[in-house]
N, C-alpha and C. Protein backbone atom coordinates (compact mmCIF):
# COMPACT_ATOMS: atom_id res chain seq x y z
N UNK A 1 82.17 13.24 122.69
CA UNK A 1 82.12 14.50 123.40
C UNK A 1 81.84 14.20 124.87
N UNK A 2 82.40 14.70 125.58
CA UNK A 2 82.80 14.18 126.95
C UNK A 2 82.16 15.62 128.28
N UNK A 3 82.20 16.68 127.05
CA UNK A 3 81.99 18.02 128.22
C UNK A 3 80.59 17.89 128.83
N UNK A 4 80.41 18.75 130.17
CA UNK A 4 79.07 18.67 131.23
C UNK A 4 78.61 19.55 130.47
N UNK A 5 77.40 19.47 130.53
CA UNK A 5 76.30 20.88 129.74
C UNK A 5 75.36 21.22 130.62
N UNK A 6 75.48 22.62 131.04
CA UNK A 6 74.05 22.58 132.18
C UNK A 6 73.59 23.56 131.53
N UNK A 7 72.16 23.34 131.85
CA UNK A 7 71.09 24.15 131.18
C UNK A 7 70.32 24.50 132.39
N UNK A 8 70.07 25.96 131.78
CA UNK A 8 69.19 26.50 133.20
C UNK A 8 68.17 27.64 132.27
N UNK A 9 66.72 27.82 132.75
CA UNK A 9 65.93 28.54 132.55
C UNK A 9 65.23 29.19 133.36
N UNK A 10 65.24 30.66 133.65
CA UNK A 10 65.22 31.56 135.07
C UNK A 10 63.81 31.01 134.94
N UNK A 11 63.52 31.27 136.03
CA UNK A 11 61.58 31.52 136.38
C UNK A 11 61.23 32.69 137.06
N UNK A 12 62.37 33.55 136.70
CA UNK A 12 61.86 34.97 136.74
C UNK A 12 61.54 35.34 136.20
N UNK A 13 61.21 36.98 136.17
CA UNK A 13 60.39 37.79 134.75
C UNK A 13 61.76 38.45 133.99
N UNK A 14 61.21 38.39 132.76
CA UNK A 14 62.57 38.46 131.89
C UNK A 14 63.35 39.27 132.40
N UNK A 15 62.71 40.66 132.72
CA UNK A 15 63.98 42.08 133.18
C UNK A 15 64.54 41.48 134.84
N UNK A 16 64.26 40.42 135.35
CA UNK A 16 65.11 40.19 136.27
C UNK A 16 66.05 38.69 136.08
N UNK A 17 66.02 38.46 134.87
CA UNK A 17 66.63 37.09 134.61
C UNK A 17 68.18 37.62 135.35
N UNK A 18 68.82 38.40 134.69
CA UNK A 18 70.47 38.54 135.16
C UNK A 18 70.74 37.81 136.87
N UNK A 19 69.63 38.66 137.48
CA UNK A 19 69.65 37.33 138.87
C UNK A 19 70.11 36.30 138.79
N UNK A 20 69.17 35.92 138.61
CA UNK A 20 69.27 34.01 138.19
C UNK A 20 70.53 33.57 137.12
N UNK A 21 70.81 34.15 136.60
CA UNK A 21 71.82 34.05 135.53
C UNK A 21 73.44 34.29 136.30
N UNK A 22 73.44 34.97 137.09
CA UNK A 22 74.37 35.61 138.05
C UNK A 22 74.22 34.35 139.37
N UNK A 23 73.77 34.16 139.83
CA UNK A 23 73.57 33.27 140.72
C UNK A 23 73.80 31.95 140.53
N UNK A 24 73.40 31.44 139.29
CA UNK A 24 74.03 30.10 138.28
C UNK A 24 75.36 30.18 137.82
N UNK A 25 75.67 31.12 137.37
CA UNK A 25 77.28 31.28 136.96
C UNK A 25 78.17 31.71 138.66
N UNK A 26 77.83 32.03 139.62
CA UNK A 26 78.32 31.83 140.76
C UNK A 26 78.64 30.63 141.40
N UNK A 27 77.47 30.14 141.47
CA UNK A 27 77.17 28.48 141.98
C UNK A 27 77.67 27.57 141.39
N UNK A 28 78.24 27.05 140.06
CA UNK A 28 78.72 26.40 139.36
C UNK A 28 79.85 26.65 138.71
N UNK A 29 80.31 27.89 139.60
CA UNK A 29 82.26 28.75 139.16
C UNK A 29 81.70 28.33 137.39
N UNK A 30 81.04 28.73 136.32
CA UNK A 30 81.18 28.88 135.58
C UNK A 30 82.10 30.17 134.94
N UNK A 31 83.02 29.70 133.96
CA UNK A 31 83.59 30.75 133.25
C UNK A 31 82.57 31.34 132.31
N UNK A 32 82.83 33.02 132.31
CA UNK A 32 82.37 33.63 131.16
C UNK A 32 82.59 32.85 129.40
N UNK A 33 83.56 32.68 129.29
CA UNK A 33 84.03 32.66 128.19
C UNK A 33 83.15 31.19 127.89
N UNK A 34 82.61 30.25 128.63
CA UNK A 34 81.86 28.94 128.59
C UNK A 34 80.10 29.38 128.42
N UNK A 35 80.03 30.39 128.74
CA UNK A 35 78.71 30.94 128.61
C UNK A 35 78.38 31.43 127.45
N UNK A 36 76.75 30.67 127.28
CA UNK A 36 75.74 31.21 126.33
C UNK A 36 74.14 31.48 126.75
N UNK A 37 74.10 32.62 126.21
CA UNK A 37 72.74 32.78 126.93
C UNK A 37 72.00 32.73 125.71
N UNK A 38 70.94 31.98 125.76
CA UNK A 38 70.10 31.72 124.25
C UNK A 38 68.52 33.04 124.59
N UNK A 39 68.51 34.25 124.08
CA UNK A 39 67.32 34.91 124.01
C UNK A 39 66.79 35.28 122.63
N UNK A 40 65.11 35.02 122.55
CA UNK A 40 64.30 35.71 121.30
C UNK A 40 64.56 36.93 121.10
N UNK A 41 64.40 37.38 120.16
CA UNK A 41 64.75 38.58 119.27
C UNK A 41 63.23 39.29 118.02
N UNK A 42 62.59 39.50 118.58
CA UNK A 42 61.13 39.96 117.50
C UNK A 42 62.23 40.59 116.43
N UNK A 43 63.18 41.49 116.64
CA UNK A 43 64.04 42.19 115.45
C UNK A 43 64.39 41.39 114.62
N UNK A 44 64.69 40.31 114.82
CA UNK A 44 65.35 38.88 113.83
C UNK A 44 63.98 38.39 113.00
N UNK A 45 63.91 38.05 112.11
CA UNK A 45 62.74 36.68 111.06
C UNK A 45 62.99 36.12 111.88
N UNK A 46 61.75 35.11 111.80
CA UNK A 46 61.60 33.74 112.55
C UNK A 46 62.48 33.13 112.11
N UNK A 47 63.06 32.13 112.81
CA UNK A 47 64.14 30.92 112.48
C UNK A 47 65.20 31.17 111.80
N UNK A 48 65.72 32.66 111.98
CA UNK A 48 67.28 33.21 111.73
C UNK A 48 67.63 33.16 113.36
N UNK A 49 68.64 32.67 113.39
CA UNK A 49 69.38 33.03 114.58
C UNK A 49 70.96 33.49 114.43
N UNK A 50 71.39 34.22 115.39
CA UNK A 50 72.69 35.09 115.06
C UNK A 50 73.27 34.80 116.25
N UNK A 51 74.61 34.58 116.10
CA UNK A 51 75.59 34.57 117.60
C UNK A 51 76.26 35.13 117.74
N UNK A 52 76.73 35.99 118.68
CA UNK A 52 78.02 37.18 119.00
C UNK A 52 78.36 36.29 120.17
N UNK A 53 79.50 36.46 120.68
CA UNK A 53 80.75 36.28 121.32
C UNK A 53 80.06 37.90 122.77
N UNK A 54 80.12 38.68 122.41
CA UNK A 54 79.45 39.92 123.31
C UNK A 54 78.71 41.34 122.43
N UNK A 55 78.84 42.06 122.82
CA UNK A 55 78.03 42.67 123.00
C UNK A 55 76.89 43.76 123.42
N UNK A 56 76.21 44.41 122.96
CA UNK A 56 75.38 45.10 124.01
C UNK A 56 73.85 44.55 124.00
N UNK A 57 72.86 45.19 124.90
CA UNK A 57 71.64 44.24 124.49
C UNK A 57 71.04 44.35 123.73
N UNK A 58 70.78 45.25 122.97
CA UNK A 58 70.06 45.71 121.58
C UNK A 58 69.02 45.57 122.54
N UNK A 59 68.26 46.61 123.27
CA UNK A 59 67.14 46.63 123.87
C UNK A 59 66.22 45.22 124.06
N UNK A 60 67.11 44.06 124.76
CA UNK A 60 66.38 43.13 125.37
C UNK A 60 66.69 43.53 126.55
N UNK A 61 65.71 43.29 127.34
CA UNK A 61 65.76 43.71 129.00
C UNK A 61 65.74 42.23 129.30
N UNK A 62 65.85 41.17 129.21
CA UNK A 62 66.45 40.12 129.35
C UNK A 62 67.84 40.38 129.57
N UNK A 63 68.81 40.74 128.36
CA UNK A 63 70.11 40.58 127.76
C UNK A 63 70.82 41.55 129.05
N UNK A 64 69.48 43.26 129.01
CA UNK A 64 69.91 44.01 130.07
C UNK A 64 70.43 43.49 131.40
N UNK A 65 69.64 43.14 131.60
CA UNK A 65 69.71 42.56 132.80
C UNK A 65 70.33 41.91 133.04
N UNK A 66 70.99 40.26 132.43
CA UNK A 66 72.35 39.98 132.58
C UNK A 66 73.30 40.56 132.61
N UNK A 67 73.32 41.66 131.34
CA UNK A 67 74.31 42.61 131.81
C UNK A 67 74.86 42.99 132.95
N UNK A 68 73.90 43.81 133.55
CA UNK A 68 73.76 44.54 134.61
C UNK A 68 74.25 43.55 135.70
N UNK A 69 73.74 42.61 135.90
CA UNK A 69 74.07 41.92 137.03
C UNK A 69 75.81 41.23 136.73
N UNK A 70 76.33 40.63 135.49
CA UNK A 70 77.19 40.31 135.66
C UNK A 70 78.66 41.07 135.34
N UNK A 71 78.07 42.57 134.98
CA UNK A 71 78.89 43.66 135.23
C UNK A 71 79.57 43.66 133.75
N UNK A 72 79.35 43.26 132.41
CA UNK A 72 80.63 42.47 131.77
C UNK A 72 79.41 42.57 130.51
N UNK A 73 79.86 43.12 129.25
CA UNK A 73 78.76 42.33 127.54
C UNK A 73 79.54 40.88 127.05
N UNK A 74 80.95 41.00 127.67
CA UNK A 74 81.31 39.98 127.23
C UNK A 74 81.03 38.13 127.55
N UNK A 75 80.09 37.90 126.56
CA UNK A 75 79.47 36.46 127.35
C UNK A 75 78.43 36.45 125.83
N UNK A 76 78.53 35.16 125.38
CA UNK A 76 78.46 34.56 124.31
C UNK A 76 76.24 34.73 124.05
N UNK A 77 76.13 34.82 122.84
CA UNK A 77 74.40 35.06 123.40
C UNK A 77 73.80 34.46 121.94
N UNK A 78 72.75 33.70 121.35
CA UNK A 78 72.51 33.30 120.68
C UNK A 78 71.35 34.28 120.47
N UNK A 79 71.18 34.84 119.55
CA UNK A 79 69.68 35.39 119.19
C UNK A 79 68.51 34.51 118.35
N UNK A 80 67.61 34.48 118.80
CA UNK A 80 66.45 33.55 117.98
C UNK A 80 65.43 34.60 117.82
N UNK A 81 65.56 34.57 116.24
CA UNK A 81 64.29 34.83 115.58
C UNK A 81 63.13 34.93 115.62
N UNK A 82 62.26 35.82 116.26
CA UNK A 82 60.51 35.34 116.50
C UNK A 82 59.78 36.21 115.79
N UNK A 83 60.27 37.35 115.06
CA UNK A 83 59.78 38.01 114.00
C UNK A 83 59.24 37.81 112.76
N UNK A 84 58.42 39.06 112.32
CA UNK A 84 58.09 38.77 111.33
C UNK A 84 58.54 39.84 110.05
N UNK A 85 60.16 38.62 109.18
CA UNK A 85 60.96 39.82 108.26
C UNK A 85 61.24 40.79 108.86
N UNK A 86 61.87 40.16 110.04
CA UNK A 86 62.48 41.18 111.00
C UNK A 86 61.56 43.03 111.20
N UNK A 87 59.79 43.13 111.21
CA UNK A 87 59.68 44.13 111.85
C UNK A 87 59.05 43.71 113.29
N UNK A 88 59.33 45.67 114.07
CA UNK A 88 59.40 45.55 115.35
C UNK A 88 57.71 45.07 115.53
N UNK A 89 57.70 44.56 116.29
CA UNK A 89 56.00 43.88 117.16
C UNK A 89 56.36 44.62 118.40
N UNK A 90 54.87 44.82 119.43
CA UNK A 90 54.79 44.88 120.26
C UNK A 90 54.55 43.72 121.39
N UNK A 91 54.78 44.17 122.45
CA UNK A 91 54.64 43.23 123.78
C UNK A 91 53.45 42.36 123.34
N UNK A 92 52.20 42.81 122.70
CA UNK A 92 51.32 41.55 122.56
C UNK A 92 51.91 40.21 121.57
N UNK A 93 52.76 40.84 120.48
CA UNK A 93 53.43 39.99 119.69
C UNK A 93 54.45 39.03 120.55
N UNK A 94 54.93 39.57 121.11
CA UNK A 94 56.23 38.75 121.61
C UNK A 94 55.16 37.69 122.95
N UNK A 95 54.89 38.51 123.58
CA UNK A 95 54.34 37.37 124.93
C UNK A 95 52.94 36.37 124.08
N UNK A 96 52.41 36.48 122.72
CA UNK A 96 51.87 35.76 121.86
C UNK A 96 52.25 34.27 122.01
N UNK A 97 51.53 33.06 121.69
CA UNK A 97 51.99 32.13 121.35
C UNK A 97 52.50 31.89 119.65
N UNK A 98 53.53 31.16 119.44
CA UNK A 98 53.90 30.63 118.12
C UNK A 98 52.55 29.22 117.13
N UNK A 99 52.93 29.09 116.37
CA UNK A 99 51.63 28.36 116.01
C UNK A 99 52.64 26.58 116.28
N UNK A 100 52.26 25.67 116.20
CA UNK A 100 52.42 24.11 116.30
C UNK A 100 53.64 24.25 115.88
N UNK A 101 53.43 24.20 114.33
CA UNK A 101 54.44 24.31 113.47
C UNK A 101 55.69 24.93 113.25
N UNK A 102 55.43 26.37 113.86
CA UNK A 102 56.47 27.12 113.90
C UNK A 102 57.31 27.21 115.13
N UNK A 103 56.31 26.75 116.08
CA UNK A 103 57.52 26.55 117.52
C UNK A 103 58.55 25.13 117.31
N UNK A 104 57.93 23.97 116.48
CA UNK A 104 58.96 22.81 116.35
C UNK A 104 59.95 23.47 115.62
N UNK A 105 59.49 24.37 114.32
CA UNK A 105 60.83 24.45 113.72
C UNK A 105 61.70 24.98 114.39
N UNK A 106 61.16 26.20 115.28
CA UNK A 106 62.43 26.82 116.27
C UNK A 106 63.52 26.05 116.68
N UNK A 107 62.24 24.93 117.74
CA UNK A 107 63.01 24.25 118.63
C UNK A 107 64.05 23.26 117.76
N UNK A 108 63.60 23.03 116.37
CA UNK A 108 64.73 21.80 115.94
C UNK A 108 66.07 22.93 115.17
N UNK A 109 65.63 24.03 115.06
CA UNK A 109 66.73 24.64 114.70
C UNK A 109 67.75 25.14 115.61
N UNK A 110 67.42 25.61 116.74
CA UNK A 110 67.69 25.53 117.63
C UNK A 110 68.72 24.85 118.34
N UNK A 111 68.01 23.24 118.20
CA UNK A 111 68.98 22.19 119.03
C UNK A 111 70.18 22.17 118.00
N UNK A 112 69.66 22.08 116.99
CA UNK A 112 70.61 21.71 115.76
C UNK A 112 72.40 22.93 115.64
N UNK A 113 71.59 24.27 115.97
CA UNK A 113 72.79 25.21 116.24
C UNK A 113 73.48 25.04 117.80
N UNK A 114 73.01 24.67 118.43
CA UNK A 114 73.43 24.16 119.78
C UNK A 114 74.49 22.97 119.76
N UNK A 115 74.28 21.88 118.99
CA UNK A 115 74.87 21.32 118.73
C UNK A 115 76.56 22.00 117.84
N UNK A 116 76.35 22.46 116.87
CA UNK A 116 77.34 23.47 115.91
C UNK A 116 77.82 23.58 116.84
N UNK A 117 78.04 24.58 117.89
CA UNK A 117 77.98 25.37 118.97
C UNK A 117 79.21 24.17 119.64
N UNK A 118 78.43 23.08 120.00
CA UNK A 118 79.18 21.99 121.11
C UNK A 118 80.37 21.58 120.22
N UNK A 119 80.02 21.34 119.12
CA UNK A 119 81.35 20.73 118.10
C UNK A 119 82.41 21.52 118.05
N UNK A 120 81.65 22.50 117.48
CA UNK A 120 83.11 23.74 116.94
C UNK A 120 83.22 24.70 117.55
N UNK A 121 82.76 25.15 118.85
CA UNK A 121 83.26 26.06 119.48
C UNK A 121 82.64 27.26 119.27
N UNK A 122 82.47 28.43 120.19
CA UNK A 122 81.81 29.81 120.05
C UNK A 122 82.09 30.40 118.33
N UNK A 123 83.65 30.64 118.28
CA UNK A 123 83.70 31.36 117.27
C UNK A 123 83.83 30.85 115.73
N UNK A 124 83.95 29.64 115.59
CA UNK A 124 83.94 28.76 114.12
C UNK A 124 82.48 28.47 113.92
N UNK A 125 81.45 28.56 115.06
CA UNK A 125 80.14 28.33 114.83
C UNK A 125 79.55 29.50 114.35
N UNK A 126 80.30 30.66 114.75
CA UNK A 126 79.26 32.09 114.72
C UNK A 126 79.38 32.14 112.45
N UNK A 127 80.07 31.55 112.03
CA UNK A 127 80.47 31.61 110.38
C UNK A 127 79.34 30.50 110.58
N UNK A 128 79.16 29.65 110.90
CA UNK A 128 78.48 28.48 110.33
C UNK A 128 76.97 29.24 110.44
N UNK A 129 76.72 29.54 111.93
CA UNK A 129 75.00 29.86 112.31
C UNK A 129 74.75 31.06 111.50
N UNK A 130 75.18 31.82 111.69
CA UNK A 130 74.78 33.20 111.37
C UNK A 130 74.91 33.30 109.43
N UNK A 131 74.95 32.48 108.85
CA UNK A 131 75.20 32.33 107.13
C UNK A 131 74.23 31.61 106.66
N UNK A 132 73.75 30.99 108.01
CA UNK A 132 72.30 30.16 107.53
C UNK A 132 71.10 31.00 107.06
N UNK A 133 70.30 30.30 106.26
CA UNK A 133 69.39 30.90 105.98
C UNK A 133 68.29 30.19 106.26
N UNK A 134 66.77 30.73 105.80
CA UNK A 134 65.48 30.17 106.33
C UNK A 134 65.45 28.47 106.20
């Protein structure tokens, strides 16, 4: 595998990420259709993750906010799981820390669908990720 991969993580506050997200896909003539934006989801179980191709934000003001700034739902978005059996938590839940254990599994599930992702492409991955289970 030969393709460039850039990774970027705003250091803004979530409802102004689209900035930064808009400003990176400017700066690096990235195509839409090459874009993935990886955001948590409290609505999802932990360590389900789901991928759409586009979209609306399902009330992430993260997701909003890319929106908004790049005018367009269409742009690839990974959802990660931080719930619990998918009910809604509040802001103390989400800005919470994960325990040891449960942030590695994220992160190795994570890389692991990222990878899917690099092999087979947006839409042969979204059958693979999204069928997974715990």
């Amino acid at each position: 595998m030969k393709e460039k991969l850039l990774l970027m993580i705003p250091t803004t506050y979530m409802n102004e990420s689209g900035v930064a997200v808009m400003e990176f896909v400017n700066y690096y003539k990235i195509d839409l259709k090459d874009l993935l934006i990886v955001v948590d989801d409290f609505n999802i179980p932990l360590l389900t993750f789901r991928l759409r191709l586009s979209g609306s934000d399902g009330g992430h003001n993260g997701l909003k906010s890319i929106i908004y700034h790049l005018q367009t739902e269409d742009f690839a978005r990974l959802r990660v799981g931080i719930g619990e059996n998918g009910e809604k938590k509040d802001k103390d839940f989400v800005l919470g820390k994960m325990s040891s254990e449960e942030h590695r599994k994220v992160v190795d599930r994570g890389v692991s669908n990222l990878y899917t992702i690099l092999e087979n492409g947006f839409e042969r991955s979204m059958s693979i990720i999204n069928k997974k289970e715990k």
